[in-house]
Protein backbone atom coordinates (compact mmCIF):
# COMPACT_ATOMS: atom_id res chain seq x y z
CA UNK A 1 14.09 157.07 -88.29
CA UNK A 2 17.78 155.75 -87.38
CA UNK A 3 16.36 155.10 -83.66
CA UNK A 4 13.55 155.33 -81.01
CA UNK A 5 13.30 155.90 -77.41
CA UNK A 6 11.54 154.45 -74.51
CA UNK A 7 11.43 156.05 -71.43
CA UNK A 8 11.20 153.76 -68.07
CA UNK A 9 9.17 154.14 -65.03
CA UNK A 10 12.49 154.06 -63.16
CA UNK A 11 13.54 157.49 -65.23
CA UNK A 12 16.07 155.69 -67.24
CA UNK A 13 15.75 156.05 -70.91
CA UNK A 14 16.82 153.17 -73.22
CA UNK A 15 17.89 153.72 -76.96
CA UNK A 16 16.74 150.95 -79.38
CA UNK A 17 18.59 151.45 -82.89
CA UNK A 18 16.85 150.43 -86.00
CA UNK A 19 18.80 147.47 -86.31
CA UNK A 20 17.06 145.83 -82.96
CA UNK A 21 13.76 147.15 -84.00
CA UNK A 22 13.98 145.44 -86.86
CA UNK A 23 15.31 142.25 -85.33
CA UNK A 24 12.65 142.48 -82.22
CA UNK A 25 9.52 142.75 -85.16
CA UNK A 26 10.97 139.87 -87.01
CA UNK A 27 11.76 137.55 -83.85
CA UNK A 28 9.46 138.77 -81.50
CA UNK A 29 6.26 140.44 -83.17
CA UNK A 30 7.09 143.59 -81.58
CA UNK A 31 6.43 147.29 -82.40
CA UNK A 32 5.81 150.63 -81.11
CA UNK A 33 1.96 149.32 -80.55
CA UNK A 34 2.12 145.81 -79.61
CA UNK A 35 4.78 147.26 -76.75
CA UNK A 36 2.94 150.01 -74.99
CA UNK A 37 -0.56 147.71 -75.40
CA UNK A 38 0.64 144.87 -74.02
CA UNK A 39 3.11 146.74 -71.29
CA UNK A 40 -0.51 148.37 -69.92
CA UNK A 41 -2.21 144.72 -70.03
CA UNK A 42 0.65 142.87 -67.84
CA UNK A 43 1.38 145.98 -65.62
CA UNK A 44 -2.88 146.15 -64.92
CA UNK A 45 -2.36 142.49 -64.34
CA UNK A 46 0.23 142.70 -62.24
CA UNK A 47 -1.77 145.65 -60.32
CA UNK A 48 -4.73 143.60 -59.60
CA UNK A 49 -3.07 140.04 -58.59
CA UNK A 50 -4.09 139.60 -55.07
CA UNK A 51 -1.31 136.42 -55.18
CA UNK A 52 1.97 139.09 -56.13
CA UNK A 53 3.39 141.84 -53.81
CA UNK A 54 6.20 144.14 -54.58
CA UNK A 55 6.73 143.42 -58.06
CA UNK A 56 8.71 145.34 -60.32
CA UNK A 57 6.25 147.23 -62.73
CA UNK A 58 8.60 149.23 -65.10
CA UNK A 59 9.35 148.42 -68.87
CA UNK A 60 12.84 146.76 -68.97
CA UNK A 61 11.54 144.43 -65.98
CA UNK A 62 8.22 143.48 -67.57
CA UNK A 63 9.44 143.14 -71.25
CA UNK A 64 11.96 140.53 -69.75
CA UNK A 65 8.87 138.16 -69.92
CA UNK A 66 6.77 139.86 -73.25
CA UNK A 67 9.86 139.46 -74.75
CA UNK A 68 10.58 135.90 -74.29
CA UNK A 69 6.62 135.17 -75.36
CA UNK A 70 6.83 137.11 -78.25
CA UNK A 71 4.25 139.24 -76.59
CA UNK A 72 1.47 137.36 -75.78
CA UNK A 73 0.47 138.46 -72.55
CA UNK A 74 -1.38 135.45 -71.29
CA UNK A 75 2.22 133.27 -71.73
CA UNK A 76 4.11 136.49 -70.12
CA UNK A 77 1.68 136.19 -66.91
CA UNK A 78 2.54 132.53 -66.82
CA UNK A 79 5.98 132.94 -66.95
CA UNK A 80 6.05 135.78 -64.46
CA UNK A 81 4.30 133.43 -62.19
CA UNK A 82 6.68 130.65 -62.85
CA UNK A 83 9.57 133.37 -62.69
CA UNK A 84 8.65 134.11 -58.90
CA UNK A 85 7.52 131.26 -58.49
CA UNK A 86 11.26 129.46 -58.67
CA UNK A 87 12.54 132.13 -56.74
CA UNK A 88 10.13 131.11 -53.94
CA UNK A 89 11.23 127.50 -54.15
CA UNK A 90 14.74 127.29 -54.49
CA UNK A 91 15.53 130.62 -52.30
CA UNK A 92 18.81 129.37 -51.43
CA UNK A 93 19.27 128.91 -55.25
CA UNK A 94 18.21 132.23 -56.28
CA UNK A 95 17.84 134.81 -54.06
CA UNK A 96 20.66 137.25 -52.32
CA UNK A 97 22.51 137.62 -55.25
CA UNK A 98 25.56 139.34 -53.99
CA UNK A 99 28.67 139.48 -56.13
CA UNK A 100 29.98 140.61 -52.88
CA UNK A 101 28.94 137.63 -51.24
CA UNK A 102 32.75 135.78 -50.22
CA UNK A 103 31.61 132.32 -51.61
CA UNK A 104 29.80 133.61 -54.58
CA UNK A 105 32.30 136.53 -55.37
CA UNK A 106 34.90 133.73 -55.48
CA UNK A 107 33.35 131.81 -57.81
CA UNK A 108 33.26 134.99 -60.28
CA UNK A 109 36.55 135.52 -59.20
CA UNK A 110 37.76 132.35 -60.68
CA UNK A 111 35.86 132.70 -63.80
CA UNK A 112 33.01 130.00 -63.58
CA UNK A 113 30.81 131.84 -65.41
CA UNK A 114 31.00 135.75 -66.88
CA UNK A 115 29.50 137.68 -69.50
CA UNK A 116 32.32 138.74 -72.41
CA UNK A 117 32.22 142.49 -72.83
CA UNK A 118 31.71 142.13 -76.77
CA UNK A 119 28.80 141.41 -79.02
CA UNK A 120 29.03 138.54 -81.44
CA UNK A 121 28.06 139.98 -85.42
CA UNK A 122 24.27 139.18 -84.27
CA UNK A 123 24.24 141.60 -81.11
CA UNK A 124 24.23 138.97 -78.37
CA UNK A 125 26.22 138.53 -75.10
CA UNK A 126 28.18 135.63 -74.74
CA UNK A 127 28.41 133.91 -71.75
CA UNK A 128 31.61 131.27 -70.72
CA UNK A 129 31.42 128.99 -68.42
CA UNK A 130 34.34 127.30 -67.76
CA UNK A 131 34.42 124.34 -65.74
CA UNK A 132 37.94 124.76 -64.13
CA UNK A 133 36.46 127.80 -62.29
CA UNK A 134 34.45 125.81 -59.89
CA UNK A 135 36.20 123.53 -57.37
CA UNK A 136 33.86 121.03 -56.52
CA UNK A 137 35.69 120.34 -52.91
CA UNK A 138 34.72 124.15 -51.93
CA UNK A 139 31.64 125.06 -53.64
CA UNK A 140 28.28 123.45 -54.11
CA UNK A 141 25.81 123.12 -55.97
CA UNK A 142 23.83 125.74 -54.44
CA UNK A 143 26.92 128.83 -55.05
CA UNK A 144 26.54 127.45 -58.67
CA UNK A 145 23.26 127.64 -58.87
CA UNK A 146 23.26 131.34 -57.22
CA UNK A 147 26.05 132.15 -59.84
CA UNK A 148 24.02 131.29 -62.89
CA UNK A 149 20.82 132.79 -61.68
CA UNK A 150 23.14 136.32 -60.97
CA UNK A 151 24.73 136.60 -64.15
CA UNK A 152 21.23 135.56 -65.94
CA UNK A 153 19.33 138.28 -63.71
CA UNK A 154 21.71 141.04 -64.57
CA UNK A 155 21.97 140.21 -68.13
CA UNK A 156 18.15 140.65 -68.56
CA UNK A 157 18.31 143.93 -67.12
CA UNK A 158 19.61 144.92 -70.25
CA UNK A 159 16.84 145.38 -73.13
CA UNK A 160 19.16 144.82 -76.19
CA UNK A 161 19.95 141.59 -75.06
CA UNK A 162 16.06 140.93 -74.00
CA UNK A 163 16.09 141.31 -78.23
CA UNK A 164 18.85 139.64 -79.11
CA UNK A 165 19.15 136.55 -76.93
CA UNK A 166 22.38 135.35 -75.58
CA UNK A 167 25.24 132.67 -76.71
CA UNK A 168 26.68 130.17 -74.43
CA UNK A 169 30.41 128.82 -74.68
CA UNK A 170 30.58 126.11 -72.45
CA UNK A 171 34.33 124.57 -71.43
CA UNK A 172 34.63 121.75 -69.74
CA UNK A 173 38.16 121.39 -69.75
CA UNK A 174 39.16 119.85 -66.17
CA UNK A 175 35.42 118.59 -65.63
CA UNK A 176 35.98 115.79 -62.96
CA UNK A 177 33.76 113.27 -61.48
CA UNK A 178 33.03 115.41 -58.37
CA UNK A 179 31.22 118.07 -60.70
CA UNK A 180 28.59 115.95 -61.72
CA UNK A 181 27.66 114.60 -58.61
CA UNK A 182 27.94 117.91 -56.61
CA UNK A 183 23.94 117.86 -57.18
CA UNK A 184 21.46 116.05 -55.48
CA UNK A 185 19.82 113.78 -58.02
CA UNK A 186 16.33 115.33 -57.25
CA UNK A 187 17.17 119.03 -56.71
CA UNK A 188 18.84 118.81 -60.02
CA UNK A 189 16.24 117.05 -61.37
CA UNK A 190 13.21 119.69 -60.27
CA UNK A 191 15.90 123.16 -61.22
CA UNK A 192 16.33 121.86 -64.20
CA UNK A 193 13.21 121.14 -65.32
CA UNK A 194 11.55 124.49 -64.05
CA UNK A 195 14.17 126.31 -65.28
CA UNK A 196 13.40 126.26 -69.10
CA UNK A 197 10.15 127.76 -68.06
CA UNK A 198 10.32 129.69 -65.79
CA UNK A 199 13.33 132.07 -66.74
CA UNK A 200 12.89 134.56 -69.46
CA UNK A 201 15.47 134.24 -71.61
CA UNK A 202 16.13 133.49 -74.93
CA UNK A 203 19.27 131.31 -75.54
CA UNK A 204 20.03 131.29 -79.31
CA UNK A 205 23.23 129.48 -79.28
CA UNK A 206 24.81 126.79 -77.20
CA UNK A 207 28.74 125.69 -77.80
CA UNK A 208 30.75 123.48 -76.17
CA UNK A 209 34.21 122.12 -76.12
CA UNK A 210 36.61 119.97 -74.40
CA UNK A 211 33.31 117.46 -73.19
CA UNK A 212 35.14 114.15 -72.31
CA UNK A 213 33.94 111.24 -73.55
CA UNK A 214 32.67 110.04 -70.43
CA UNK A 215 30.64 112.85 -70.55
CA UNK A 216 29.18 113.10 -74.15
CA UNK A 217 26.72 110.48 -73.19
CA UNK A 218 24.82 112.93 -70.57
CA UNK A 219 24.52 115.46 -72.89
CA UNK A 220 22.94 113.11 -74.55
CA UNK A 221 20.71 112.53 -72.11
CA UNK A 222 20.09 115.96 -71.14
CA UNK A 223 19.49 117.27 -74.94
CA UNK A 224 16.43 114.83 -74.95
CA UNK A 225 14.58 116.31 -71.74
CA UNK A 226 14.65 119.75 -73.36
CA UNK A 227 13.06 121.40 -76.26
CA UNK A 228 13.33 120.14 -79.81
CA UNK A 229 14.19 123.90 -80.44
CA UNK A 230 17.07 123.82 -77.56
CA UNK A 231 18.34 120.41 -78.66
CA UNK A 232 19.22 121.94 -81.98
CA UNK A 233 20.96 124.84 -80.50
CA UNK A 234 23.39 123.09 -78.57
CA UNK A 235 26.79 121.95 -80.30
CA UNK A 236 29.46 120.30 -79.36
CA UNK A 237 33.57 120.72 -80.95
CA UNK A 238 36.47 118.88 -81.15
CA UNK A 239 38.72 121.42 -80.64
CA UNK A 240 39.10 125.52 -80.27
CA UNK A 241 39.57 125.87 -84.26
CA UNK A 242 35.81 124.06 -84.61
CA UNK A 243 34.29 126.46 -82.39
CA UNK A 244 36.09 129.85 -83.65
CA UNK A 245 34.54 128.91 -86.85
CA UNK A 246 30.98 129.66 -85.44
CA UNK A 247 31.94 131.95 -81.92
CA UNK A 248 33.80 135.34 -83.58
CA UNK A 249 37.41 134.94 -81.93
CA UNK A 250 36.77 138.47 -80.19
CA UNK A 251 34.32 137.18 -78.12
CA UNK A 252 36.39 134.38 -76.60
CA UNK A 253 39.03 134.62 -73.86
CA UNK A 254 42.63 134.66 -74.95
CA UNK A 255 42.97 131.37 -73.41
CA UNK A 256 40.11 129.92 -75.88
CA UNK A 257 41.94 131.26 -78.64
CA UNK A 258 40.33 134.58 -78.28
CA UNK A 259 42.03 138.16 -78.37
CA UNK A 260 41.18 139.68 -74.62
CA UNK A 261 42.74 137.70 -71.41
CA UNK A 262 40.06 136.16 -69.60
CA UNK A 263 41.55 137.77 -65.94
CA UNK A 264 40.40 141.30 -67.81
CA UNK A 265 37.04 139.65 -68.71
CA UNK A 266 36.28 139.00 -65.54
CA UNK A 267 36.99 142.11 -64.04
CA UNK A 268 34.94 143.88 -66.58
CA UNK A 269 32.04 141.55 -65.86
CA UNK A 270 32.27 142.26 -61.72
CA UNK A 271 32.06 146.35 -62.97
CA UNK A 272 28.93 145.36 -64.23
CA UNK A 273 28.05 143.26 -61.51
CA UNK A 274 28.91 146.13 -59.43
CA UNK A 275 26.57 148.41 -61.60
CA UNK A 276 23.42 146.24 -61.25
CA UNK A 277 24.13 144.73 -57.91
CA UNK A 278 21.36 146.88 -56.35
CA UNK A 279 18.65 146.64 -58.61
CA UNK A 280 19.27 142.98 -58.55
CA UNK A 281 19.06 142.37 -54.78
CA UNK A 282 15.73 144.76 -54.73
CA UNK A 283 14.26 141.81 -56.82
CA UNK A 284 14.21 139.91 -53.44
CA UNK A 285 11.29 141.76 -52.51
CA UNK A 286 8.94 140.55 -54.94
CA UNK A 287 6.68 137.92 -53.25
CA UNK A 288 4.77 135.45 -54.85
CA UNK A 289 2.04 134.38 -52.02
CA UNK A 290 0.18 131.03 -53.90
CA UNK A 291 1.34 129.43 -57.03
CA UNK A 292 -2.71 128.79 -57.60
CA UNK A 293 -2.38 130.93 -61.08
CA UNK A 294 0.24 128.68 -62.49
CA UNK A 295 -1.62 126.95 -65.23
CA UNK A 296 -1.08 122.90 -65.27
CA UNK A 297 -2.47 121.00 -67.87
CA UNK A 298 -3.60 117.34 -65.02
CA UNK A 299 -2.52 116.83 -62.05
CA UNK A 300 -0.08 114.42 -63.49
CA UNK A 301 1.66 116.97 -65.12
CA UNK A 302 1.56 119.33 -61.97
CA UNK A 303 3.82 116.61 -59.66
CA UNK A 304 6.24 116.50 -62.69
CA UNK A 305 6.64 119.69 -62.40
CA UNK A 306 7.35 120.26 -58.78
CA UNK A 307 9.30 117.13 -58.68
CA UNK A 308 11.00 116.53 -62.11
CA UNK A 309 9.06 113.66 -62.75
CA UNK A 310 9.73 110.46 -60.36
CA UNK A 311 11.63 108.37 -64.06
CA UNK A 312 13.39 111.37 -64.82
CA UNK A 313 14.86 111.81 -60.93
CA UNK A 314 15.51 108.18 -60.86
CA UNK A 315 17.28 108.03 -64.39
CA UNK A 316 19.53 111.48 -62.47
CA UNK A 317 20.11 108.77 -59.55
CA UNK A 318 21.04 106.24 -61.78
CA UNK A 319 23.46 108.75 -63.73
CA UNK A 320 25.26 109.69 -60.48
CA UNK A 321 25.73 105.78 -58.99
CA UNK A 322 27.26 105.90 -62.85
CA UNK A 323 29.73 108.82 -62.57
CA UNK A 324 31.24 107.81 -59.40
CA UNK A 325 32.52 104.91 -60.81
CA UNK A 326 33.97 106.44 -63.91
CA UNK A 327 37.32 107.92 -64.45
CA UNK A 328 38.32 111.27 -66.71
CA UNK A 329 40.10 111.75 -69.25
């Protein structure tokens, strides 16, 4: 059989070739059985939660979170809970996702952050952010925040790259003081650390070039608050020959050394914007009414989690006092 369907609550049918099934039962445990079984278990769950209202029930937006839990369903409730949970936290952060939206569309517009039309040779979408594209003395933290969370939200809509993960080419060519300390210390501090678990998504790669040496030293520090599995995904490259040596060259901007002009890439990306802005705004309506099902190991743990932890804010605060007293290359 060369390919299967599955056919969506929403009417929409979505084509998985052989090649993703394959890849999804290697990666993610996941077959004809294991789908539909555990699709009925989160949707009943999802049916009888007295604490959720208006949540999406069809395949592509439920296997977002099987998907990134390899299918166990208890871990895929959690991280739905989490999931809305975020949203219901940082609102200003991530909800109203409008590509239309002047500040946000601008942002796009500049190319802070898009989606390259191509595959890499393992099936994944490759997302650049490049650090010229925000201007720190017009947008803030929050419009970055909102254009992460939009480009993230519309990527999972698709269920090849659900399977496939995504790649991230980070350039920070042009990164200036006022980047880093367009966050507050604790907001930063609290989005980051919910945001490893709470959004579904399965980042397999992590490049990045042109990181001043001023800066090297918070990767650093950032690479050793996250997974030992993340920390090992994340590279950094001395130059655009390194990094074409791991990225295929198609799937870089012409202005990374790729083949397409970023100024098409972007357009390309708003068309899809365009294409999933509505499905993406209806996920406003989803309502998480008490976070009392989120699992938390001690009450310790809990107040790290809503708060980032009070050493790892203050070590953010002391990082910032830092920064503003440093110069870039």
């Amino acid at each position: 059989m060369k390919e299967t369907k599955m056919v969506q609550d929403q009417g929409e049918t979505t084509i998985l070739t052989e090649a993703l099934l394959k890849i999804a039962k290697r990666e993610l445990r996941e077959d004809r059985c294991t789908r539909e079984q555990s699709l009925e278990q989160l949707r009943n769950w999802v049916a009888k939660n007295e604490d959720l209202q208006n949540v999406r029930c069809d395949d592509t937006f439920l296997l977002r979170f099987l998907r990134a839990k390899k299918f166990s369903v208890p871990m895929a409730e959690q991280t739905l809970l989490k999931y809305l949970n975020i949203r219901r936290t940082f609102p200003h952060m991530s909800t109203q996702l409008d590509y239309l939206e002047p500040r946000l569309g601008d942002l796009i517009d500049q190319g802070y952050i898009f989606a390259v039309p191509k595959r890499d040779k393992h099936g994944r979408r490759v997302v650049v952010i490049n650090a010229k594209g925000l201007n720190p003395k017009i947008h803030t933290s929050c419009d970055q925040a909102k254009a992460h969370f939009l480009t993230y939200e519309c990527l999972m809509e698709d269920q090849e790259t659900q399977i496939t993960g995504l790649t991230h080419v980070g350039d920070f060519a042009g990164v200036s003081t006022a980047h880093v300390t367009n966050w507050n210390p604790t907001e930063f501090a609290r989005i980051f650390k919910w945001g490893e678990q709470s959004l579904p998504m399965r980042h397999k790669e992590i490049h990045l070039i042109n990181v001043p040496s001023t800066l090297k030293w918070l990767i650093d520090f950032v690479k050793n608050r996250v997974s030992s599995k993340m920390k090992n995904r994340l590279i950094i490259y001395g130059s655009e020959k390194e990094l074409m040596k791991c990225v295929d060259q198609g799937c870089l901007p012409l202005e990374m050394g790729g083949t397409i002009p970023m100024r098409e890439m972007i357009e390309l990306w708003k068309h899809e914007l365009a294409t999933k802005r509505d499905l993406i705004l209806g996920l406003d309506k989803s309502v998480l009414l008490s976070d009392r099902g989120i699992q938390r190991r001690s009450s310790f743990n809990a107040e790290k989690a809503s708060t980032g932890g009070p050493n790892f804010v203050s070590q953010i605060e002391s990082i910032e006092g830092s920064f503003r007293k440093l110069e870039f290359d």
